[in-house]
Protein backbone atom coordinates (compact mmCIF):
# COMPACT_ATOMS: atom_id res chain seq x y z
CA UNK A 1 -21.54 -14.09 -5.17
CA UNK A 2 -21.69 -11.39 -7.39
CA UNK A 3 -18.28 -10.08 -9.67
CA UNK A 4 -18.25 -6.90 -7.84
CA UNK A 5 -17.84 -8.64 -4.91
CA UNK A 6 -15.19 -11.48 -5.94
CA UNK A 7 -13.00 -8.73 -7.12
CA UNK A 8 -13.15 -6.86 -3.75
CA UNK A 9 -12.37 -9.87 -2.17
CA UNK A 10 -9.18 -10.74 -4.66
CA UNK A 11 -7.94 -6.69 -4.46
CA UNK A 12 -8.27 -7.20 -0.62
CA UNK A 13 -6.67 -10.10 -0.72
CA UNK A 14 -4.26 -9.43 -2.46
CA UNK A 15 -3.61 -6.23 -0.31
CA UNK A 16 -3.56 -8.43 3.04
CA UNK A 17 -0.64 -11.08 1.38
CA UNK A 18 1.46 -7.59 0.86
CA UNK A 19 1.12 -6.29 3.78
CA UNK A 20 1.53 -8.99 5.92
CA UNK A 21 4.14 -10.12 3.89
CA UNK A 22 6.17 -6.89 4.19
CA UNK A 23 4.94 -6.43 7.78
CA UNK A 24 6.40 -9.62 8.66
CA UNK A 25 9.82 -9.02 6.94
CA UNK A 26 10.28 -5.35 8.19
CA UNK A 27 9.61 -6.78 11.88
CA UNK A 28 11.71 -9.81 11.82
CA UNK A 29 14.53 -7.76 11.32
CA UNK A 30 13.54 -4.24 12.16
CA UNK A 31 17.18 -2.82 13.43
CA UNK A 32 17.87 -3.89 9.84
CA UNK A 33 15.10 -1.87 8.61
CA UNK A 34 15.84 1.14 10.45
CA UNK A 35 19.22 1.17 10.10
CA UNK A 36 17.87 1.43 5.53
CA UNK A 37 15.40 3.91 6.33
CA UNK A 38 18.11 5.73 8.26
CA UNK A 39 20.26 5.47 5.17
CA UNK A 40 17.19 8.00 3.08
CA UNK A 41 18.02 11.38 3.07
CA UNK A 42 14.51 11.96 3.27
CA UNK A 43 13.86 9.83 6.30
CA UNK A 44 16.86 9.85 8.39
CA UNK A 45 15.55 12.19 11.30
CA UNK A 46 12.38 9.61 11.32
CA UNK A 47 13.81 6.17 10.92
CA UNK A 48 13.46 5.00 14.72
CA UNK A 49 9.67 5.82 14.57
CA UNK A 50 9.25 4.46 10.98
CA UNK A 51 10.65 1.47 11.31
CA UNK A 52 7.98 0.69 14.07
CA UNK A 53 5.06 2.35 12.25
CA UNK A 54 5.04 1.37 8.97
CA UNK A 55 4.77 -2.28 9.37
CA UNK A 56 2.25 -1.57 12.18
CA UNK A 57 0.24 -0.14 10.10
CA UNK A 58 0.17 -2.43 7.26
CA UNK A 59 -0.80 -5.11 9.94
CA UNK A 60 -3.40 -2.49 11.18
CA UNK A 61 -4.56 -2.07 7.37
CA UNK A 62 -4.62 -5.80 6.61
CA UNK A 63 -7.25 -6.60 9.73
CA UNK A 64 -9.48 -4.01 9.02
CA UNK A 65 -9.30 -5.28 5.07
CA UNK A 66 -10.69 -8.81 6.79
CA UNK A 67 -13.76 -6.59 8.36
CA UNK A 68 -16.57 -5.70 5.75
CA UNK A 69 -18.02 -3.27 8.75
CA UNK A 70 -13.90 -1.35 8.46
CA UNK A 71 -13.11 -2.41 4.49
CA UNK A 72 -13.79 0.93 2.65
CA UNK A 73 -11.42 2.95 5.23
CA UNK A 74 -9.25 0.29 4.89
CA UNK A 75 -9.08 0.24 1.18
CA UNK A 76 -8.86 4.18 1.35
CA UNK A 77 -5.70 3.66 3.70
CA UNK A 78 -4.50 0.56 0.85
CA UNK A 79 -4.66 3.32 -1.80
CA UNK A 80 -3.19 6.14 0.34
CA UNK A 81 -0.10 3.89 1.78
CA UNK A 82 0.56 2.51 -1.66
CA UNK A 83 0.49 6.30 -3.04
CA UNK A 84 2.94 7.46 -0.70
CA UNK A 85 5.14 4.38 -1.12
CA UNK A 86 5.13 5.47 -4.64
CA UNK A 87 5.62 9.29 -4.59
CA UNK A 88 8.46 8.23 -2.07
CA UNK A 89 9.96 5.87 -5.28
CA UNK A 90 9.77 8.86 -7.11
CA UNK A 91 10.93 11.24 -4.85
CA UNK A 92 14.33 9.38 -4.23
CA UNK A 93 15.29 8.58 -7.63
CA UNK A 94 14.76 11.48 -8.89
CA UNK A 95 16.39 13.34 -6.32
CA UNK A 96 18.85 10.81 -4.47
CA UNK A 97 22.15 10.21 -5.46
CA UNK A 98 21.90 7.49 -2.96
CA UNK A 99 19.10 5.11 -3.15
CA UNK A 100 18.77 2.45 -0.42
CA UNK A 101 15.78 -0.08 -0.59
CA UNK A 102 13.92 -0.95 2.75
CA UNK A 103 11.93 -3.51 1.24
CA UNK A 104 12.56 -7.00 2.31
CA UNK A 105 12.28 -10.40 0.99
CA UNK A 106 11.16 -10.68 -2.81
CA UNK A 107 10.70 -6.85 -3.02
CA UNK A 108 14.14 -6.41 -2.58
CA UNK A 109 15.14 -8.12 -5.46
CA UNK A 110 13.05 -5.93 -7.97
CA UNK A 111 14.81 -2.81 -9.72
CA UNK A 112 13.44 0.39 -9.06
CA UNK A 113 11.20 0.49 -12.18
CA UNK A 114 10.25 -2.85 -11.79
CA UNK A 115 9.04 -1.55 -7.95
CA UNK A 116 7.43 1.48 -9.35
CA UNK A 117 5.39 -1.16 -12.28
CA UNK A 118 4.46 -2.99 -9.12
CA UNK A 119 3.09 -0.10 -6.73
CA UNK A 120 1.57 1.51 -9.61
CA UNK A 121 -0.62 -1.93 -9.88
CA UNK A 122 -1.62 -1.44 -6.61
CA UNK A 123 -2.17 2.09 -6.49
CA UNK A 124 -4.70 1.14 -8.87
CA UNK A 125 -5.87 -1.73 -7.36
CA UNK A 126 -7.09 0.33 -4.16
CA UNK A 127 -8.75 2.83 -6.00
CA UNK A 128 -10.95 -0.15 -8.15
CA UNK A 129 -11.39 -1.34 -4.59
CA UNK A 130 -12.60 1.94 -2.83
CA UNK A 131 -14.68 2.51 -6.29
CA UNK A 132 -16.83 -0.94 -5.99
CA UNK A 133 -17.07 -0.70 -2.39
CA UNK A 134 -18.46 2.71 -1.75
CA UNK A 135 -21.90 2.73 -1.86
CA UNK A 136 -21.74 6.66 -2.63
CA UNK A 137 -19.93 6.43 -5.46
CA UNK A 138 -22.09 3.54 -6.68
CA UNK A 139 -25.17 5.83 -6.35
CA UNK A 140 -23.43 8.79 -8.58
CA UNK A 141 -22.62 6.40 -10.73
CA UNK A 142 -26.02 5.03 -10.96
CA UNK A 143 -27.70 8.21 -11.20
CA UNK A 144 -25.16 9.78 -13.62
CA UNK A 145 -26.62 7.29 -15.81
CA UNK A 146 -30.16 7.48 -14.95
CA UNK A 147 -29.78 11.16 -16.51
CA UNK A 148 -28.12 10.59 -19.22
């Protein structure tokens, strides 16, 4: 197996344990959950839907990051969920007196900069993921190259 592909299998699995992970946690106690995303002031009209679709889609996500045929969507949706998990960090502390955290389990415990460290790693993880997996990228890469 080549490197390329051993590192889009770690990113994506990596990517699968967090989602299904948080997916899990969310669901197990999802009154719970809405009840913190109800507590946003930038959620609150939304947290009965939210609290159902989030974690649905991170299951969603994590399946089609087990399909090579769905993987590049599915990293593109990696690196657009963890970039608006992230804006959303920044968003609220920077404009929240109030901060609640809707993360569960070990999530929970980090601070928020510790959270924003974290989701920045990923952020970046997805986008090395969509980079090594789309093949039209590849080719303007290669060809960038060839002219040079």
């Amino acid at each position: 197996m080549k490197a390329r592909a051993v590192i889009v299998e770690i990113i994506c699995g990596l990517f699968i344990l967090l989602f299904m992970y948080a997916a899990v946690t969310k669901l197990l106690d999802v009154e719970k959950f809405a009840i913190q995303i109800g507590q946003s002031p930038l959620l609150t009209r939304f947290a009965g839907f939210v609290a159902w679709f989030i974690p649905t889609t991170e299951i969603l996500i994590s399946i089609m990051l087990a399909v090579n045929r769905t993987r590049l969507v599915a990293l593109f949706a990696s690196f657009g969920l963890m970039t608006m998990f992230t804006a959303y960090i920044v968003a609220i502390t920077q404009f929240s007196d109030h901060i609640p955290c809707s993360c569960g389990g070990v999530l929970q415990k980090l601070g928020w900069t510790e959270h924003l460290i974290f989701n920045i790693g990923f952020v970046i993880l997805g986008l090395v993921g969509v980079l090594l997996v789309s093949k039209s990228n590849l080719e303007r890469f290669e060809a960038a190259i060839e002219v040079r």
